[in-house]
Protein backbone atom coordinates (compact mmCIF):
# COMPACT_ATOMS: atom_id res chain seq x y z
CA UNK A 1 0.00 0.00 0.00
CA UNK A 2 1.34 3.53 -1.04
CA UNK A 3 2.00 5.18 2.33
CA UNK A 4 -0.10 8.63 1.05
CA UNK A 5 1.92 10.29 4.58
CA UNK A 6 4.68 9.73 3.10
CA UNK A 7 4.48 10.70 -0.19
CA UNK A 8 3.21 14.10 1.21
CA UNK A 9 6.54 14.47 3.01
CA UNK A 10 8.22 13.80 0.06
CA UNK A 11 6.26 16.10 -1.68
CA UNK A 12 6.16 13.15 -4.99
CA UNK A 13 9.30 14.54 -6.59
CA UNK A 14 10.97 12.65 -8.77
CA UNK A 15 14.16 14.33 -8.35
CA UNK A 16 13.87 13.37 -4.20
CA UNK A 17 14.85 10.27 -2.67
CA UNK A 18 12.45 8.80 -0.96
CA UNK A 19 12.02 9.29 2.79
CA UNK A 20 12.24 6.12 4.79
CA UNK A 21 11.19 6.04 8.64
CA UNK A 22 11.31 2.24 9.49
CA UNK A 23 7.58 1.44 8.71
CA UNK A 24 7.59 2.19 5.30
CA UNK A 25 10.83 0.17 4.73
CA UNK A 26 9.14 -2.30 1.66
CA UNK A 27 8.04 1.07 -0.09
CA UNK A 28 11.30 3.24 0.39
CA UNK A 29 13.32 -0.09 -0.74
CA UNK A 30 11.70 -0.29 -4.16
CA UNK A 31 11.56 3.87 -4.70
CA UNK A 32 14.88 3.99 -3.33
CA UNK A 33 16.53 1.07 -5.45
CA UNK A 34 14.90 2.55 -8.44
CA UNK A 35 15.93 6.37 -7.71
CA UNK A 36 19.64 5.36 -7.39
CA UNK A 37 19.02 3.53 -10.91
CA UNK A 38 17.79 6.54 -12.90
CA UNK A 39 20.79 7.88 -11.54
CA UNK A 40 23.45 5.38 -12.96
CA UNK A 41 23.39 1.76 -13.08
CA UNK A 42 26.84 1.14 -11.65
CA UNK A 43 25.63 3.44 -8.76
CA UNK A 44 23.13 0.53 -7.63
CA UNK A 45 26.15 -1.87 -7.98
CA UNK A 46 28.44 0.08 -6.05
CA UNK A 47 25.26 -0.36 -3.31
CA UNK A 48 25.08 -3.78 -3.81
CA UNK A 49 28.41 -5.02 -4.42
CA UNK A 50 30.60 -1.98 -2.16
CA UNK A 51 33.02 0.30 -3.48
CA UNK A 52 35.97 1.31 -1.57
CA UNK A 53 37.10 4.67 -2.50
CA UNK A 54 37.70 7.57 0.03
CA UNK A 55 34.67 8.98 1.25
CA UNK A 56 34.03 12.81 1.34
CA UNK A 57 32.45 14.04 4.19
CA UNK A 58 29.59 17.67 4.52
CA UNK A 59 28.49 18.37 8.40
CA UNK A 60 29.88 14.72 9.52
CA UNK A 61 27.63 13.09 6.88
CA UNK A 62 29.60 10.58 4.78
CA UNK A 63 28.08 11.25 1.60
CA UNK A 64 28.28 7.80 0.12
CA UNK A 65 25.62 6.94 2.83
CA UNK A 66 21.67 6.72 2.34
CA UNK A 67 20.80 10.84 2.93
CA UNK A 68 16.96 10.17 2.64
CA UNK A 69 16.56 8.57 6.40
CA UNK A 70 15.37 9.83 9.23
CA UNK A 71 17.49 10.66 12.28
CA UNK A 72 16.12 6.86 13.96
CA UNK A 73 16.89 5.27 10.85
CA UNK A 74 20.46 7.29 10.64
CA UNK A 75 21.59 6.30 14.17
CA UNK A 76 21.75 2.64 12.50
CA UNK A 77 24.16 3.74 9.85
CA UNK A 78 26.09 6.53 11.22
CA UNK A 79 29.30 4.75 12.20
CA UNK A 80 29.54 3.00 8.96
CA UNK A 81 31.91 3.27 6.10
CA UNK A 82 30.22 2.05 2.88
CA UNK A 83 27.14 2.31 1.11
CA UNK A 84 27.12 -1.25 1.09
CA UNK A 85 27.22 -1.37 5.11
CA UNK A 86 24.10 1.37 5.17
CA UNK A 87 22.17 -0.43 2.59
CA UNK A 88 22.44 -4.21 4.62
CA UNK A 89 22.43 -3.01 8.06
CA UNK A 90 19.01 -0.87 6.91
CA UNK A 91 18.29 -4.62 5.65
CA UNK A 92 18.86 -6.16 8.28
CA UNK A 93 17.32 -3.38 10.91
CA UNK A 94 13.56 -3.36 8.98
CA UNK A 95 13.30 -6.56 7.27
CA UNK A 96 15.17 -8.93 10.01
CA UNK A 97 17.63 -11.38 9.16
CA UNK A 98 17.33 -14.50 6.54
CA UNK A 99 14.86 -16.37 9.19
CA UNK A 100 12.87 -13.86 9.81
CA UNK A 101 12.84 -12.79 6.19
CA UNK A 102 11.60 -16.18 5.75
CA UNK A 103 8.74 -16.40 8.76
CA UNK A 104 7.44 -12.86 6.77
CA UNK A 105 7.19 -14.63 3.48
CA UNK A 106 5.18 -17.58 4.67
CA UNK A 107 2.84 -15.00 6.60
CA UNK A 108 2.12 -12.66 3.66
CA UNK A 109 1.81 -15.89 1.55
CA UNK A 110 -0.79 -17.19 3.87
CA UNK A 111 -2.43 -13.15 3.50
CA UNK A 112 -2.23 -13.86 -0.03
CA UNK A 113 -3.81 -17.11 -0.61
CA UNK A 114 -6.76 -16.06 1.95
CA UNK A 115 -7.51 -12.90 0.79
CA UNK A 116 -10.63 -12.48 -0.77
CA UNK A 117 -13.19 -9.34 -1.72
CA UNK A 118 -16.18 -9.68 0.27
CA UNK A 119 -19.73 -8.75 -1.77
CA UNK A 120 -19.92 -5.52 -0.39
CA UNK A 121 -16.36 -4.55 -0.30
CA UNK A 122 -14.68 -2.04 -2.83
CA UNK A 123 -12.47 -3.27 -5.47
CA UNK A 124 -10.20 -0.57 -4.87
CA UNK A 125 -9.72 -1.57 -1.18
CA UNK A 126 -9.44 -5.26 -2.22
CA UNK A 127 -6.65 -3.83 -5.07
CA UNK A 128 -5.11 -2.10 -2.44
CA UNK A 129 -4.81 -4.85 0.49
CA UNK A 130 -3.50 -7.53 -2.59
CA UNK A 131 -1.07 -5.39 -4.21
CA UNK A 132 0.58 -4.10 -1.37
CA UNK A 133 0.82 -8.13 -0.55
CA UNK A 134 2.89 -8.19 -3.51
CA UNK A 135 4.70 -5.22 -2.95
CA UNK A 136 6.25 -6.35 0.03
CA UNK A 137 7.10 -10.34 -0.99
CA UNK A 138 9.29 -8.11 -4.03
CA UNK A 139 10.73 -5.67 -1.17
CA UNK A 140 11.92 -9.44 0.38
CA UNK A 141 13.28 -10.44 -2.62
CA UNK A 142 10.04 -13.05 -3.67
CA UNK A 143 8.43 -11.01 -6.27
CA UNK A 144 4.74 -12.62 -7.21
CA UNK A 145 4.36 -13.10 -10.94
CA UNK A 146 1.57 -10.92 -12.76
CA UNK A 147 0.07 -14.28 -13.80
CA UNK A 148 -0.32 -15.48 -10.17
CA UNK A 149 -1.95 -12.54 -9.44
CA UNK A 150 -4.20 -12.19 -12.24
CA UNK A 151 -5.45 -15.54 -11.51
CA UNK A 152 -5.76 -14.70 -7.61
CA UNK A 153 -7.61 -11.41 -8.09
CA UNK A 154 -10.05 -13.28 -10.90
CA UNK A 155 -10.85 -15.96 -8.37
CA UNK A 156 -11.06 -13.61 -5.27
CA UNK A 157 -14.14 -11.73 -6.41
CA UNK A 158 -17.45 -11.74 -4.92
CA UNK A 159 -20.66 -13.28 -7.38
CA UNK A 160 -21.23 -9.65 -8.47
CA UNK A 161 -18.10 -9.77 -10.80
CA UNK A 162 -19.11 -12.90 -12.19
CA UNK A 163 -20.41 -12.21 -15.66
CA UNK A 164 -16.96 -9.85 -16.31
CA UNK A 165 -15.08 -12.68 -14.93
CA UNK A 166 -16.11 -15.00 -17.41
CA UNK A 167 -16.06 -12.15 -20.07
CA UNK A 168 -12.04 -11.51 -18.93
CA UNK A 169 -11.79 -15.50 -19.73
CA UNK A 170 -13.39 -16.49 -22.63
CA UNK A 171 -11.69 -12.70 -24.53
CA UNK A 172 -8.46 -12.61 -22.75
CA UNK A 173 -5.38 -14.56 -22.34
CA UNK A 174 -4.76 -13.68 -18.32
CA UNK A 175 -1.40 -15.41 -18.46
CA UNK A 176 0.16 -12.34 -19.96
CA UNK A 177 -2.85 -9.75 -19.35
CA UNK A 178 -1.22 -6.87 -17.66
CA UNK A 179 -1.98 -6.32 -14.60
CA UNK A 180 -2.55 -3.13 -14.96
CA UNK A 181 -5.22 -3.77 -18.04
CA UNK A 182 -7.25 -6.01 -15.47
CA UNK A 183 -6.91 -3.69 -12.96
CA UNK A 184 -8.08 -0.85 -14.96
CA UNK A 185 -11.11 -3.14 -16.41
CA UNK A 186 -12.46 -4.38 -13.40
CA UNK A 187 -12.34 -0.90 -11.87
CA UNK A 188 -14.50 -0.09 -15.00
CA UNK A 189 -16.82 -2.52 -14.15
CA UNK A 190 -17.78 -1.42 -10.48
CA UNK A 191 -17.94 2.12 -11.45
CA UNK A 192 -19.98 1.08 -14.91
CA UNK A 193 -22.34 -1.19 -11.67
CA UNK A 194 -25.68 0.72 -10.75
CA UNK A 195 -26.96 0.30 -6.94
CA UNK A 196 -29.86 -2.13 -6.52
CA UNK A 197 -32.74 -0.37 -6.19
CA UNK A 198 -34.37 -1.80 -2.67
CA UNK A 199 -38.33 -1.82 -2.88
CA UNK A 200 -39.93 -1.59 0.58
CA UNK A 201 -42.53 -4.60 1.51
C-alpha cells in the first residue's frame, strides 16, 4: 500500500529520494533502489556489491551513505563506512535477518492465498490490500508473478463480478494480461455497476 503520509513528506518529486522512517521500509526499498538507478546503473552496484574509495564528508555526513533517512533510521548507519554497510544493516534493521525474512514470506503468503473481496467490499480496497501483498514479498526479494496474481484477483471476487469474470476469460489470455489492463477493467466494471434499487414490503 502507497504510504499517502509519506508521499506528502516527500512532496512526490521525482528528483527526491524517498524518505524512509522504518515502517515504510518495503516502499522506500523499491523507490529507493529505483531512484539510485535513474541515476546510474553502476551506482546501484556500487550499493550492492561496495566500493571502496575515500569517502568525502559535509556536516559529519559521509556522503556515500543513504541521505533520505530519518534521524532513527540514521543512528543505525552513522558509524559506517560504505554504502554497502548502510544499505544491509538498513536490511537487516527493517526486514530482520534470513529467518525472519523467511517467517514474513510464509505469513504474507498465507495473506495472499486467503484474501478475498467480500460482496460488499470495494475493489479498490481489495486492489489495495493484494497489491501491497505483492509489494512487500518483491521488497523481500520473492516477487509474485503478474500471472499469479491475475489468476488470484479473478478468483477472489465476490458473485457480483461474475459475468466480467467469465467475459475476462473467454476474450483474454490472463497469463500475460497486464496487470494493470485487469486492474483498470475491473475498476471499469464497479464504477460502470448501478446500486440495486431496494423496494420496501
Amino acid at each position: 500500500m502507497v504510504f499517502q503520509d509519506d508521499v506528502m513528506t516527500e512532496g512526490a518529486s521525482n528528483s527526491r529520494p524517498p524518505l524512509l522512517k522504518g515502517h515504510n521500509y518495503g516502499f522506500w526499498k523499491l523507490r529507493m533502489k529505483a531512484y539510485i538507478r535513474s541515476i546510474d546503473e553502476r551506482a546501484w552496484m556500487t550499493v550492492e556489491e561496495g566500493y571502496l574509495a575515500p569517502n568525502k564528508i559535509e556536516d559529519g555526513v559521509t556522503i556515500s551513505k543513504p541521505r533520505s533517512v530519518d534521524s532513527r533510521q540514521f543512528s543505525y548507519i552513522q558509524n559506517l563506512e560504505t554504502a554497502k554497510e548502510a544499505w544491509e544493516a538498513l536490511q537487516v534493521t527493517n526486514e530482520g535477518t534470513k529467518a525472519v525474512k523467511k517467517s514474513r514470506l510464509q505469513l504474507l503468503t498465507s495473506q495472499f492465498e486467503v484474501l478475498q473481496m467480500g460482496e460488499e467490499d470495494k475493489f479498490v480496497d481489495f486492489q489495495d490490500k493484494l497489491l501491497d501483498i505483492a509489494n512487500q514479498c518483491q521488497a523481500l526479494g520473492t516477487p509474485i508473478s503478474g500471472e499469479r496474481l491475475n489468476w488470484k484477483i479473478l478468483r477472489s471476487l465476490p458473485k457480483r463480478f461474475k459475468a466480467k469474470v467469465t467475459a475476462i476469460e473467454e476474450s483474454k489470455d490472463v497469463d500475460v494480461m497486464s496487470i494493470d489492463e485487469l486492474l483498470g477493467s475491473l475498476q471499469t466494471f464497479e464504477a460502470c455497476m448501478k446500486p440495486k434499487v431496494r423496494t420496501r414490503v
